[in-house]
Every structure is written in structure tokens, then in C-alpha cells.
Protein backbone atom coordinates (compact mmCIF):
# COMPACT_ATOMS: atom_id res chain seq x y z
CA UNK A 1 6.20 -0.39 -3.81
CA UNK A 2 6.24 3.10 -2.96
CA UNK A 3 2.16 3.04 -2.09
CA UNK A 4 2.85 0.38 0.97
CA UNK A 5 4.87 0.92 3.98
CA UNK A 6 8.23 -1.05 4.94
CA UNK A 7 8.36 -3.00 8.08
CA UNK A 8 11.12 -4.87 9.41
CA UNK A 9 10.78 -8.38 11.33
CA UNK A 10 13.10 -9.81 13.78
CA UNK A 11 13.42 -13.46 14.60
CA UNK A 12 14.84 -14.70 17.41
CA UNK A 13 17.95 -14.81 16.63
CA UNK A 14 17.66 -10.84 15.94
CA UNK A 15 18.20 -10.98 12.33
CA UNK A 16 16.10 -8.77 10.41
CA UNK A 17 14.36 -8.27 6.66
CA UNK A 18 12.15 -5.94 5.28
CA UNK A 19 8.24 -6.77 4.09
CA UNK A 20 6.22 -4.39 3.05
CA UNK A 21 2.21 -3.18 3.60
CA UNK A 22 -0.61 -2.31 1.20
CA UNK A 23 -3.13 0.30 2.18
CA UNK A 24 -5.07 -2.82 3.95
CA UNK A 25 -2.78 -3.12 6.83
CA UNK A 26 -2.51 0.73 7.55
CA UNK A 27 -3.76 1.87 10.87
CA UNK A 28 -4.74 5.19 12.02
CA UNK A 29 -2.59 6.27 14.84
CA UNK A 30 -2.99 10.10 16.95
CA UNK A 31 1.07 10.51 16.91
CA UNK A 32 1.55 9.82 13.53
CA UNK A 33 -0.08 9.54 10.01
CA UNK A 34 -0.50 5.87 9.81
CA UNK A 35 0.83 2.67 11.31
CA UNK A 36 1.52 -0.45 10.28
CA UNK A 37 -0.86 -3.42 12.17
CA UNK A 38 -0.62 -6.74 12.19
CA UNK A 39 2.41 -8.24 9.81
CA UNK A 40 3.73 -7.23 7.08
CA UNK A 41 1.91 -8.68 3.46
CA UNK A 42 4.90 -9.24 1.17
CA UNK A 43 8.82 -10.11 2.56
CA UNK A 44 11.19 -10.50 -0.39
CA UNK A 45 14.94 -12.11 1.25
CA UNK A 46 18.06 -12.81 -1.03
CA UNK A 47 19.65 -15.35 1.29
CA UNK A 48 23.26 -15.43 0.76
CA UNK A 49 24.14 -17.53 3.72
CA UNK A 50 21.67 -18.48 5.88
CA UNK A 51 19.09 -20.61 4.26
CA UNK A 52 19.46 -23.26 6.83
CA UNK A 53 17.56 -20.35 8.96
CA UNK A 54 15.80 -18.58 6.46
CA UNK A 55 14.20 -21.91 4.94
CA UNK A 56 13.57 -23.35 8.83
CA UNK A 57 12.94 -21.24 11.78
CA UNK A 58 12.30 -18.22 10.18
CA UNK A 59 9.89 -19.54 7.38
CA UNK A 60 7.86 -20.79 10.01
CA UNK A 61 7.61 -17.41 11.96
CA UNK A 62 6.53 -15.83 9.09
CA UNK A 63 3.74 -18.39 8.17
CA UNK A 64 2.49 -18.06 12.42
CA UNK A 65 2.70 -13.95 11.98
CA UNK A 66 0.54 -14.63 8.65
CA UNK A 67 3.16 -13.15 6.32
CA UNK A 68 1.10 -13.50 3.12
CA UNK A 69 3.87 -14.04 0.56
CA UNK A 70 7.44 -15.15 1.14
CA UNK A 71 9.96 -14.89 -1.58
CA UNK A 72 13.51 -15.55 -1.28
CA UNK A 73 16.32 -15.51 -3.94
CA UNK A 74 19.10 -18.03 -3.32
CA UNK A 75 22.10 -17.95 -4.51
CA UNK A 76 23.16 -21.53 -3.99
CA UNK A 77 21.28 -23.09 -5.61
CA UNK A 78 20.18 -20.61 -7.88
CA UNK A 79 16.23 -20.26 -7.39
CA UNK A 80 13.73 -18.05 -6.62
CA UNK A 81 11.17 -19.49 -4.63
CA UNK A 82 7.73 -17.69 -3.71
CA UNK A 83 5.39 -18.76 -1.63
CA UNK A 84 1.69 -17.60 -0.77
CA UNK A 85 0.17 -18.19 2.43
CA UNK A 86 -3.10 -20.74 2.15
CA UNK A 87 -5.07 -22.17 5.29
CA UNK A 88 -2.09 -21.35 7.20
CA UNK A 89 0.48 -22.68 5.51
CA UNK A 90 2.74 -21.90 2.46
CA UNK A 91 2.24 -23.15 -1.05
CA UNK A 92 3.74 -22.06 -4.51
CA UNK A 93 1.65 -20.27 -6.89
CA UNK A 94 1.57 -21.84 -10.37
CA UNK A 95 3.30 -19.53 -12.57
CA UNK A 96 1.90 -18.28 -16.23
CA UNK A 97 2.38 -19.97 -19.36
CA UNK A 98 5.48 -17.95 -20.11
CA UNK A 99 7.22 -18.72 -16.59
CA UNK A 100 5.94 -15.26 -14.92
CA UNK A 101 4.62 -15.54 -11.02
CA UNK A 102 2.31 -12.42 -9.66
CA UNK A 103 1.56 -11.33 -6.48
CA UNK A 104 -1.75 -11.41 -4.68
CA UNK A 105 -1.05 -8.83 -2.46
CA UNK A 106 0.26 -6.44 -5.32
CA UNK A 107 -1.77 -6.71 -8.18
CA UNK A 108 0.51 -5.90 -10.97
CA UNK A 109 3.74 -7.20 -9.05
CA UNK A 110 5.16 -9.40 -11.65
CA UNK A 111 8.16 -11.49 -12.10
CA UNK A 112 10.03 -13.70 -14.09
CA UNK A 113 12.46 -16.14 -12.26
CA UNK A 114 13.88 -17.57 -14.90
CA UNK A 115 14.66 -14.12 -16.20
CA UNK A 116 16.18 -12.68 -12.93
CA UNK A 117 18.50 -15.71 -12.01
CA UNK A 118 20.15 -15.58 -15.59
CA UNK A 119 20.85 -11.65 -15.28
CA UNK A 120 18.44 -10.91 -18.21
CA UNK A 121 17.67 -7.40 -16.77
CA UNK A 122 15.60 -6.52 -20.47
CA UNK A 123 13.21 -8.87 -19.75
CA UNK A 124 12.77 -8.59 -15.80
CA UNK A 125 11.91 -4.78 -16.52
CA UNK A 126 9.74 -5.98 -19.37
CA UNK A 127 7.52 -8.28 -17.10
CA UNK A 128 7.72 -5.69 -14.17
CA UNK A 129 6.47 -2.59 -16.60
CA UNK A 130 3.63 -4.92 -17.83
CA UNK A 131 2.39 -5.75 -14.92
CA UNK A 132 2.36 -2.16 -13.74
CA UNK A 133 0.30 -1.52 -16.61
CA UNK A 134 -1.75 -4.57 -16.34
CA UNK A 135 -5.75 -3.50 -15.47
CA UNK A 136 -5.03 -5.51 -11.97
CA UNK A 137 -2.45 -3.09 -11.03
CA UNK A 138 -4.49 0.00 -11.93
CA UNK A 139 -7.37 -0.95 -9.65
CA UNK A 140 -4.98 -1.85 -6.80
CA UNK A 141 -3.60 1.71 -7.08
CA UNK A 142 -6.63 3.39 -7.46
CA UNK A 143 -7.68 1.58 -4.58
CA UNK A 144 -4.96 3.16 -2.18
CA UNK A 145 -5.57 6.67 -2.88
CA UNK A 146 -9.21 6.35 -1.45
């Protein structure tokens, strides 16, 4: 989202991924503009081959850092998996009647799994555009630019 800021984590094994920061984690800093504090709210991974790390050690440093929402696309299997961050720990959301999962973090941020793991690009537009249009995401923005 092009109202956040991108942040990239390292584990310990110094691999990296990107996650991303509403207006809410945006600091005021003298040498710059803004900052990010604290960790980032959203990481999205496509794990390709390393889900042995990416579903053990480094799941678990992002739940400790407080990463609110986790989602990773797997190839093998083929899933998408999201997770929110509750009481410390991750759960997964229950999705809407039609199969669509939203984000907390960014209102609006909507996606179908079912849609994106079968290469149906019409329809993973179609649920992104209508949650960008949804009410939820409106406030969100608005919300940034004060």
C-alpha cells in the first residue's frame, strides 16, 4: 500500500522480507520525515523453499516482534495461509461467505485465496478493487492524510 512504509526484517539466519506500516506506526524523527517504530503491521512471504524456516523459527519471531498479520503463499502445497496476531499468538481469520479474507490492519485489503492459487487474475483484481472501494477502506485512508 502506497500510504504505509516498507520495512524489512532479518532473522537470524539473515534472511530478509518486506512488511509494511500504516500511519499508526510512523514516528517523527529530526533527520528525516518519518520513521518506522516498533515492527512492521502486515508481512506478506511467497515461500518457495524454505517453509521449514518460514513456518518455524521465523513465524515465531514475528509473533515475539508483534507482527500483526502474517501471510505466506506456498507453493508446495498450494495455500495461502494468513494469520492475525491475538493475545500473542497467531490465529486464522474466518474468511467471508464467498471465500474472501480482509485485513485488520488495512481496511479494504482484500483477498481471495482460492482465486489467487488457481491464477484467476479477473477475480483477484475484482475482490482487491472492491475492497478499495469498500466504506472500511475509505475511512482508513482518510485517516492517514490527517
Amino acid at each position: 500500500m502506497r500510504s504505509g512504509r516498507e520495512r524489512h526484517m532479518a532473522d537470524a539466519g539473515g534472511r530478509s522480507s518486506a512488511g509494511y506500516a500504516s500511519g499508526r506506526n510512523l514516528a517523527a524523527n529530526p533527520e528525516r520525515k518519518a520513521s518506522i517504530a516498533g515492527a512492521p503491521e502486515l508481512i506478506i512471504e511467497v515461500c518457495a523453499s524454505s517453509q521449514e524456516h518460514d513456518f518455524g523459527p521465523k513465524l515465531a519471531l514475528y509473533q515475539r516482534a508483534g507482527v500483526r498479520e502474517y501471510i505466506t503463499v506456498s507453493h508446495t502445497p498450494a495455500e495461502v495461509i494468513w494469520r492475525k496476531l491475538a493475545s500473542g499468538r497467531y490465529t486464522p481469520p474466518a474468511p467471508e461467505a464467498d471465500g474472501t479474507l480482509g485485513s485488520k490492519v488495512f481496511p479494504g485489503l482484500w483477498l481471495d485465496p482460492r482465486a489467487l492459487l488457481a491464477g484467476d487474475s479477473a477475480r483477484v483484481l475484482d475482490r482487491l478493487r472492491a475492497g478499495l472501494e469498500s466504506q472500511e477502506h475509505t475511512l482508513f485512508a482518510a485517516g492517514l492524510r490527517t
